[in-house]
Every structure is written in C-alpha cells, then in structure tokens.
PDB file of N, CA and C in Angstrom:
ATOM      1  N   UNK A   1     -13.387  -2.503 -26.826  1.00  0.00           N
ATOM      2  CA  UNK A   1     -13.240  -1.583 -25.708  1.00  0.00           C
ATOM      3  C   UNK A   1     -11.762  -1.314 -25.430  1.00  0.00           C
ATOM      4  N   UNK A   2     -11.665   0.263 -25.376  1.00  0.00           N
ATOM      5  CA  UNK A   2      -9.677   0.303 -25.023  1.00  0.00           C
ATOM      6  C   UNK A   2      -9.937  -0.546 -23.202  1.00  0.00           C
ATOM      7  N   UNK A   3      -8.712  -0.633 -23.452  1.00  0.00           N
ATOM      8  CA  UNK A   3      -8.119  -0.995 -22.021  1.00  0.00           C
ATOM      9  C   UNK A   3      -8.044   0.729 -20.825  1.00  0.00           C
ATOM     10  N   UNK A   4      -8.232  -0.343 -19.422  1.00  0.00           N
ATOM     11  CA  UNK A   4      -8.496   0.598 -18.273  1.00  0.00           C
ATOM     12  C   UNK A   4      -7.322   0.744 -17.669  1.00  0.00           C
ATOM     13  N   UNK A   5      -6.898   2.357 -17.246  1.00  0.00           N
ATOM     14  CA  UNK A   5      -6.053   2.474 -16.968  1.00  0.00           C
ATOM     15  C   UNK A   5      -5.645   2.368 -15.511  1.00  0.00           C
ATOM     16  N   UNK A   6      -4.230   2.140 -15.403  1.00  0.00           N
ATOM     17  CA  UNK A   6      -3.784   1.872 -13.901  1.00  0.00           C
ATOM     18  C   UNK A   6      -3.644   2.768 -13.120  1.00  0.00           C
ATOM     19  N   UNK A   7      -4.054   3.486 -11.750  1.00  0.00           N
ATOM     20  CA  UNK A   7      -3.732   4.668 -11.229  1.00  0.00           C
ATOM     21  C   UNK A   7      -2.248   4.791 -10.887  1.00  0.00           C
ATOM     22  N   UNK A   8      -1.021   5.904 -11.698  1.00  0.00           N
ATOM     23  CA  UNK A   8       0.163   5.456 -11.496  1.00  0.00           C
ATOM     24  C   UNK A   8       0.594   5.362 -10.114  1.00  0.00           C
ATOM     25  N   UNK A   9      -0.061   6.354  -9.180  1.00  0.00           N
ATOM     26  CA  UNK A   9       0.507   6.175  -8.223  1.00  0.00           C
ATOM     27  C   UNK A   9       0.291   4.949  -7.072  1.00  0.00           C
ATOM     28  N   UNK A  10      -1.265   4.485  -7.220  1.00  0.00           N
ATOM     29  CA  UNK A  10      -1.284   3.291  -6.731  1.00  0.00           C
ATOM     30  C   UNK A  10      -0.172   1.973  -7.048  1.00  0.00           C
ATOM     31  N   UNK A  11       0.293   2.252  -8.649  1.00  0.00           N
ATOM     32  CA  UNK A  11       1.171   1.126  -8.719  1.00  0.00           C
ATOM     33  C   UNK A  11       2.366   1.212  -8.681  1.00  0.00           C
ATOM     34  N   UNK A  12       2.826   2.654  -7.946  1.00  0.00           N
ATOM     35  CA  UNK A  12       4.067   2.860  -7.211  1.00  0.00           C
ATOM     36  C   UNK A  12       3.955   1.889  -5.371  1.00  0.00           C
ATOM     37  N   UNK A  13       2.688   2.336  -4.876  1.00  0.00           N
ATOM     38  CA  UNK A  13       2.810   2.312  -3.665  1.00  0.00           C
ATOM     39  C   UNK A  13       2.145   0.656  -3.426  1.00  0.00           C
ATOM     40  N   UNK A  14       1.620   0.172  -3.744  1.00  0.00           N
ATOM     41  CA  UNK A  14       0.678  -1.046  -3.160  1.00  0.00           C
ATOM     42  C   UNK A  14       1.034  -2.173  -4.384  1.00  0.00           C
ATOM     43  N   UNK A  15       0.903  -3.477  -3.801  1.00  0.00           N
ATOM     44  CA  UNK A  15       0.979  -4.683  -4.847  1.00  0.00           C
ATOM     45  C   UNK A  15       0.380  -5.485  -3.780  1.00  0.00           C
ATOM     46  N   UNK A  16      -0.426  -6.474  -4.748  1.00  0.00           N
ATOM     47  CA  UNK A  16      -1.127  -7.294  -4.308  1.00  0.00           C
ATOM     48  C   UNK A  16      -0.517  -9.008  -4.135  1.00  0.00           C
ATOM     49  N   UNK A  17      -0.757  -9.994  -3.180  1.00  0.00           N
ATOM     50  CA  UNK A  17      -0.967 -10.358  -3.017  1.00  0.00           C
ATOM     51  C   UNK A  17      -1.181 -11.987  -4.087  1.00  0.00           C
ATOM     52  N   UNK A  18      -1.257 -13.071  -3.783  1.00  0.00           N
ATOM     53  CA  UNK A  18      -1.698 -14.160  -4.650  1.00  0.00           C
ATOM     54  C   UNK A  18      -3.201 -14.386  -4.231  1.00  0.00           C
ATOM     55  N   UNK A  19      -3.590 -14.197  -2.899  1.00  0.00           N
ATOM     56  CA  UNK A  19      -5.003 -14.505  -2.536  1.00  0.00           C
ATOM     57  C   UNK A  19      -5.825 -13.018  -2.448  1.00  0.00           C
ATOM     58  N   UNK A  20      -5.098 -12.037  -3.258  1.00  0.00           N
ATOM     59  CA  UNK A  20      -5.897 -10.658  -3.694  1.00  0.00           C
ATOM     60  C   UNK A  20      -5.808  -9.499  -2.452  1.00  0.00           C
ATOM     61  N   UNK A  21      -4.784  -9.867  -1.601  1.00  0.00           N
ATOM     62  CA  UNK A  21      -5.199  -8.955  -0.712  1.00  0.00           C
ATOM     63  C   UNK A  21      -3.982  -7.710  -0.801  1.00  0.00           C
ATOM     64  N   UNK A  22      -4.100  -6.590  -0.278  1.00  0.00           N
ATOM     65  CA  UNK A  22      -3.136  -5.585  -0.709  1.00  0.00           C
ATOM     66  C   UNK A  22      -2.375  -5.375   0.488  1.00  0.00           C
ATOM     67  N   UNK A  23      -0.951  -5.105   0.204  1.00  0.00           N
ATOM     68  CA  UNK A  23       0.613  -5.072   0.733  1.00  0.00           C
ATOM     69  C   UNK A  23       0.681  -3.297   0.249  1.00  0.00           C
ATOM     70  N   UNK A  24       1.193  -2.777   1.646  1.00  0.00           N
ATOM     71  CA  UNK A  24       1.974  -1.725   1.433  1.00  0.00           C
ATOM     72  C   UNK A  24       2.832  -1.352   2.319  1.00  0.00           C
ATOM     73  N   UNK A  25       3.722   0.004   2.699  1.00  0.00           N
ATOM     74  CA  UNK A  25       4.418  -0.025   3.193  1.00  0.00           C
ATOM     75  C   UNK A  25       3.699   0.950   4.309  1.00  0.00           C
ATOM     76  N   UNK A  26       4.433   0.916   5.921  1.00  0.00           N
ATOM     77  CA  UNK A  26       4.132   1.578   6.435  1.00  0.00           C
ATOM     78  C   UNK A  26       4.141   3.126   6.518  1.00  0.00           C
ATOM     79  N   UNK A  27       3.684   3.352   6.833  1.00  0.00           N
ATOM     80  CA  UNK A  27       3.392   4.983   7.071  1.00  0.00           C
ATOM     81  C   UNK A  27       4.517   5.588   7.708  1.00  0.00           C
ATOM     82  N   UNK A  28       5.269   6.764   7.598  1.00  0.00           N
ATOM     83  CA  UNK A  28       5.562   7.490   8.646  1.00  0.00           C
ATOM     84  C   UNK A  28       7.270   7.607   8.510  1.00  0.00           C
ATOM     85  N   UNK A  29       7.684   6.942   7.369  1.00  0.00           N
ATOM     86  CA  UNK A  29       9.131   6.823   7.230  1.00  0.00           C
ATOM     87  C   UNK A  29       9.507   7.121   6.157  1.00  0.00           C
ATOM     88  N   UNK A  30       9.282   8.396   6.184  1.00  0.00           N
ATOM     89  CA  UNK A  30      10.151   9.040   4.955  1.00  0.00           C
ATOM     90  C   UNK A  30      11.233  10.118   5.080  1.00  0.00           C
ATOM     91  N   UNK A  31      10.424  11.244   6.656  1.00  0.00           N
ATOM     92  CA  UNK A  31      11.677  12.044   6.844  1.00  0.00           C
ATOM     93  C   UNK A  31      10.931  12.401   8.248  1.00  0.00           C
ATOM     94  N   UNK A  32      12.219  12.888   9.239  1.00  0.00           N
ATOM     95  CA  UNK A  32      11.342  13.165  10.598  1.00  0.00           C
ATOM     96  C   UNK A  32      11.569  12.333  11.745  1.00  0.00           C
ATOM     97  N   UNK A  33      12.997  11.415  10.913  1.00  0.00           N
ATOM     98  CA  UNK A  33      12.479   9.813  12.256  1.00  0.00           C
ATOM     99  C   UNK A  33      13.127  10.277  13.563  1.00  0.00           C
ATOM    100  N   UNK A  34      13.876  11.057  13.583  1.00  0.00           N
ATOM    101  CA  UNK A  34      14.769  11.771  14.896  1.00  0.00           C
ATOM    102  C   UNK A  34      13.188  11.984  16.335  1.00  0.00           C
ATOM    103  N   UNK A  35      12.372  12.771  15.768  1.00  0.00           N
ATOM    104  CA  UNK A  35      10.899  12.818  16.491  1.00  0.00           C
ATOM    105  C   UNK A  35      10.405  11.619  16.893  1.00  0.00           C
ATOM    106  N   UNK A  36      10.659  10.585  16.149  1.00  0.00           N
ATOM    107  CA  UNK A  36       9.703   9.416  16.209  1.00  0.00           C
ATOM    108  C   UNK A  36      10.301   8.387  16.970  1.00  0.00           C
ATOM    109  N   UNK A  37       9.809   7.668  18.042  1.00  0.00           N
ATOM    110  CA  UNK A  37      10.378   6.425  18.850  1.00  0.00           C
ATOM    111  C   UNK A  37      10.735   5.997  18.462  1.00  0.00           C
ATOM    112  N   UNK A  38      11.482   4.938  19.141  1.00  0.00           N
ATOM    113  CA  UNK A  38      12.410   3.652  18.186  1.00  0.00           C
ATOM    114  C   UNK A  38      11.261   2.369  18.132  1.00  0.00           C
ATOM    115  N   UNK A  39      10.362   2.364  18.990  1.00  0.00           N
ATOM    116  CA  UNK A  39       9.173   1.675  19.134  1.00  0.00           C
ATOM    117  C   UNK A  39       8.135   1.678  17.628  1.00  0.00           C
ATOM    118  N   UNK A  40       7.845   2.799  17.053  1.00  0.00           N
ATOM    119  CA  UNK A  40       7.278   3.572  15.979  1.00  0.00           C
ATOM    120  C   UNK A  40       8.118   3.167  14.892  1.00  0.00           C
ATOM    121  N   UNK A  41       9.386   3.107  15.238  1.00  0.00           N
ATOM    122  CA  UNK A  41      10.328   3.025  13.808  1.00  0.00           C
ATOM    123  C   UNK A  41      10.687   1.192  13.462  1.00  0.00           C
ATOM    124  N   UNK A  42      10.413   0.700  14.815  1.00  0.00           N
ATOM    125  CA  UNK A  42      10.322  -0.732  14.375  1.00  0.00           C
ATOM    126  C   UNK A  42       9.382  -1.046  13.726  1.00  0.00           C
ATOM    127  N   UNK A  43       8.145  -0.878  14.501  1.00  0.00           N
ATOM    128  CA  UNK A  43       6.868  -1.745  13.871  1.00  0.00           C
ATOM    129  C   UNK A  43       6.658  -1.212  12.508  1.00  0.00           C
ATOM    130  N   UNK A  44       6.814   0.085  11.995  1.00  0.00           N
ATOM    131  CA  UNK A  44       6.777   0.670  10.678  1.00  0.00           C
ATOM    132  C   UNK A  44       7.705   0.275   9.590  1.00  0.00           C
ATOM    133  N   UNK A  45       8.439  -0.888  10.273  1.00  0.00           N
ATOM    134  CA  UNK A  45       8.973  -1.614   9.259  1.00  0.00           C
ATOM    135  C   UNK A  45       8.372  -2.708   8.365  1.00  0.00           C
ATOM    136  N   UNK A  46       9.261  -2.788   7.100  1.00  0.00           N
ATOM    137  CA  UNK A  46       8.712  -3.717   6.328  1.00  0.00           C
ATOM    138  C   UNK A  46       7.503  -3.529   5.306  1.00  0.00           C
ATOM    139  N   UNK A  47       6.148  -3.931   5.171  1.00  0.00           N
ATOM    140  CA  UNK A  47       4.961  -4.238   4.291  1.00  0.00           C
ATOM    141  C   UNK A  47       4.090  -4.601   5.699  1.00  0.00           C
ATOM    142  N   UNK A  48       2.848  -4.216   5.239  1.00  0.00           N
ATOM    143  CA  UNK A  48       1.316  -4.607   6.047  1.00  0.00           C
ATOM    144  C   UNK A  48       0.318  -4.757   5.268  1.00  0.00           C
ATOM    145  N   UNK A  49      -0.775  -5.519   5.705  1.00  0.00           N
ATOM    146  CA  UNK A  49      -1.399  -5.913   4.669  1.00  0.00           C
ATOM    147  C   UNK A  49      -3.054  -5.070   4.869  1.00  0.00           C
ATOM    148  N   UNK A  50      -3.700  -4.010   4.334  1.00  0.00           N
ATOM    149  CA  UNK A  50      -4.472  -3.372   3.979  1.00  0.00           C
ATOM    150  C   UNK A  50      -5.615  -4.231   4.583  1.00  0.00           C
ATOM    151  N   UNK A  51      -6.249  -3.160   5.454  1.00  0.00           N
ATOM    152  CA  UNK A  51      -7.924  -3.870   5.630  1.00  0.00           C
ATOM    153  C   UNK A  51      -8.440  -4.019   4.644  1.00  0.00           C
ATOM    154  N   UNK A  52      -9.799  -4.616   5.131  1.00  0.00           N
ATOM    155  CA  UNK A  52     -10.825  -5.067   3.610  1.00  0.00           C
ATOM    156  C   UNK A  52     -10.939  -3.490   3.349  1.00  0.00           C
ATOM    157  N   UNK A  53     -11.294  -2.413   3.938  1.00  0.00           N
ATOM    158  CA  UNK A  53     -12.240  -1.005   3.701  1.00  0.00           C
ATOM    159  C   UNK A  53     -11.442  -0.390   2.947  1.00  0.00           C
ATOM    160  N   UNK A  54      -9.912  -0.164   3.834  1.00  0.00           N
ATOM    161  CA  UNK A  54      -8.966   0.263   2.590  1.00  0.00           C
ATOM    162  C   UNK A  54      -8.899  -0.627   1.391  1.00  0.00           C
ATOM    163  N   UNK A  55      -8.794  -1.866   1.487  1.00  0.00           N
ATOM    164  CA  UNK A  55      -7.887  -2.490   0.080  1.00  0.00           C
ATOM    165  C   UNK A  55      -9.310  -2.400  -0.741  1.00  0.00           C
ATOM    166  N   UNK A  56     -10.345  -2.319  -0.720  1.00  0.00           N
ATOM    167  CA  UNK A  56     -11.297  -2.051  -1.652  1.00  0.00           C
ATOM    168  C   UNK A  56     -11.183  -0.295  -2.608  1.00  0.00           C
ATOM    169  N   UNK A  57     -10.648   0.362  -1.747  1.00  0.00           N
ATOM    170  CA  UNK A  57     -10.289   1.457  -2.323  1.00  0.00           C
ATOM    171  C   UNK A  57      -9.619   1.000  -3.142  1.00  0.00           C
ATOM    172  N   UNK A  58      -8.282   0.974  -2.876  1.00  0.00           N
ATOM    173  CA  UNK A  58      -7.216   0.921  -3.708  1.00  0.00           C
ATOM    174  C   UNK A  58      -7.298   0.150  -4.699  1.00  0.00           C
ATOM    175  N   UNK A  59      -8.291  -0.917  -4.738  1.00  0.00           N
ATOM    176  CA  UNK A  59      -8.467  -1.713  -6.106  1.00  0.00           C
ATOM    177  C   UNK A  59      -8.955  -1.168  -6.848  1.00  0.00           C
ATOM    178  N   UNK A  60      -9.811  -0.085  -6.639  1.00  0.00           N
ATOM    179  CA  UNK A  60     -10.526   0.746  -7.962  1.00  0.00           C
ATOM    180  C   UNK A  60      -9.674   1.025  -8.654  1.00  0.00           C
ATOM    181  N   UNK A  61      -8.630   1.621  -8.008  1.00  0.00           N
ATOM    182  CA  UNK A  61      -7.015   1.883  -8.912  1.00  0.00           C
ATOM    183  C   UNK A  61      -6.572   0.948  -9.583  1.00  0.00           C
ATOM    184  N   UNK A  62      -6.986  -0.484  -9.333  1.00  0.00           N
ATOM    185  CA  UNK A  62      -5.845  -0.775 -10.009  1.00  0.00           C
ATOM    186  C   UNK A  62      -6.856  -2.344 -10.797  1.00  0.00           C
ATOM    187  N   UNK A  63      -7.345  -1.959 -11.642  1.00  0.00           N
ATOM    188  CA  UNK A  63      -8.433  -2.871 -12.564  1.00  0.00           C
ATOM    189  C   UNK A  63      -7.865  -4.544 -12.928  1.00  0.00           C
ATOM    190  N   UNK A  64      -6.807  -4.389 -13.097  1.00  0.00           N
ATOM    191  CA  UNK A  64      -6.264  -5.533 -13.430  1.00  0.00           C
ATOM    192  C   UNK A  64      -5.677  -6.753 -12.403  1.00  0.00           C
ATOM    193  N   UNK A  65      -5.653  -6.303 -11.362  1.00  0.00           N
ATOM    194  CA  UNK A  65      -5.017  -6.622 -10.245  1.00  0.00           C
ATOM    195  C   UNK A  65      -6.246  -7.573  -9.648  1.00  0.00           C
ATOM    196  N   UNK A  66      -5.889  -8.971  -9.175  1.00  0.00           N
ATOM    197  CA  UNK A  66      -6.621  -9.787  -8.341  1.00  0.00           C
ATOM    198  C   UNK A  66      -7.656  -9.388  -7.592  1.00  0.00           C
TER     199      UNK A  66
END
C-alpha cells in the first residue's frame, strides 16, 4: 500500500502533542490588531490546545500523527 498523505496545510498550522492532543495557534493575529483590545491580543497569545470535536478533525489530516 503507498503511503497516506499529510494535509500540507494542517502541517503548517497544528502539531500534536505527546499524549495526542492538538496545539495551535490562536486566532486573530495576523493583521488588524490596531481594532482589537489589548485584552484580545493577550490571551491570543502563544498555542491552545484543540477540543476533542475540533482535534478529531484535524487528525484526518494528518494520518501519521498520534
């Protein structure tokens, strides 16, 4: 059987985890932040870690992954 491919863009945006769960970045900070609170621009810092509903999506993308 060939091998399954990785969705590229999922494995730009999301990485998993050692106990399988999915890390990404927040939403909302890419351009625009002048509009956006400083409240909004804190917490949108950093990585968050994907509900079960989402991170089940995103694993379809990515076959190899925990």
């Amino acid at each position: 059987m060939p091998k399954m491919k990785t969705k590229s863009s999922v494995k730009k945006r999301f990485k998993t985890t050692a106990s399988g769960k999915v890390k990404a970045a927040g939403a909302g900070k890419q351009h625009g932040m002048i509009k956006r609170s400083n409240k909004f621009l804190r917490n949108a810092r950093g990585t968050m870690v994907l509900c079960d509903a989402d991170a089940r999506i995103v694993k379809q993308f990515m076959p190899y992954s925990k």
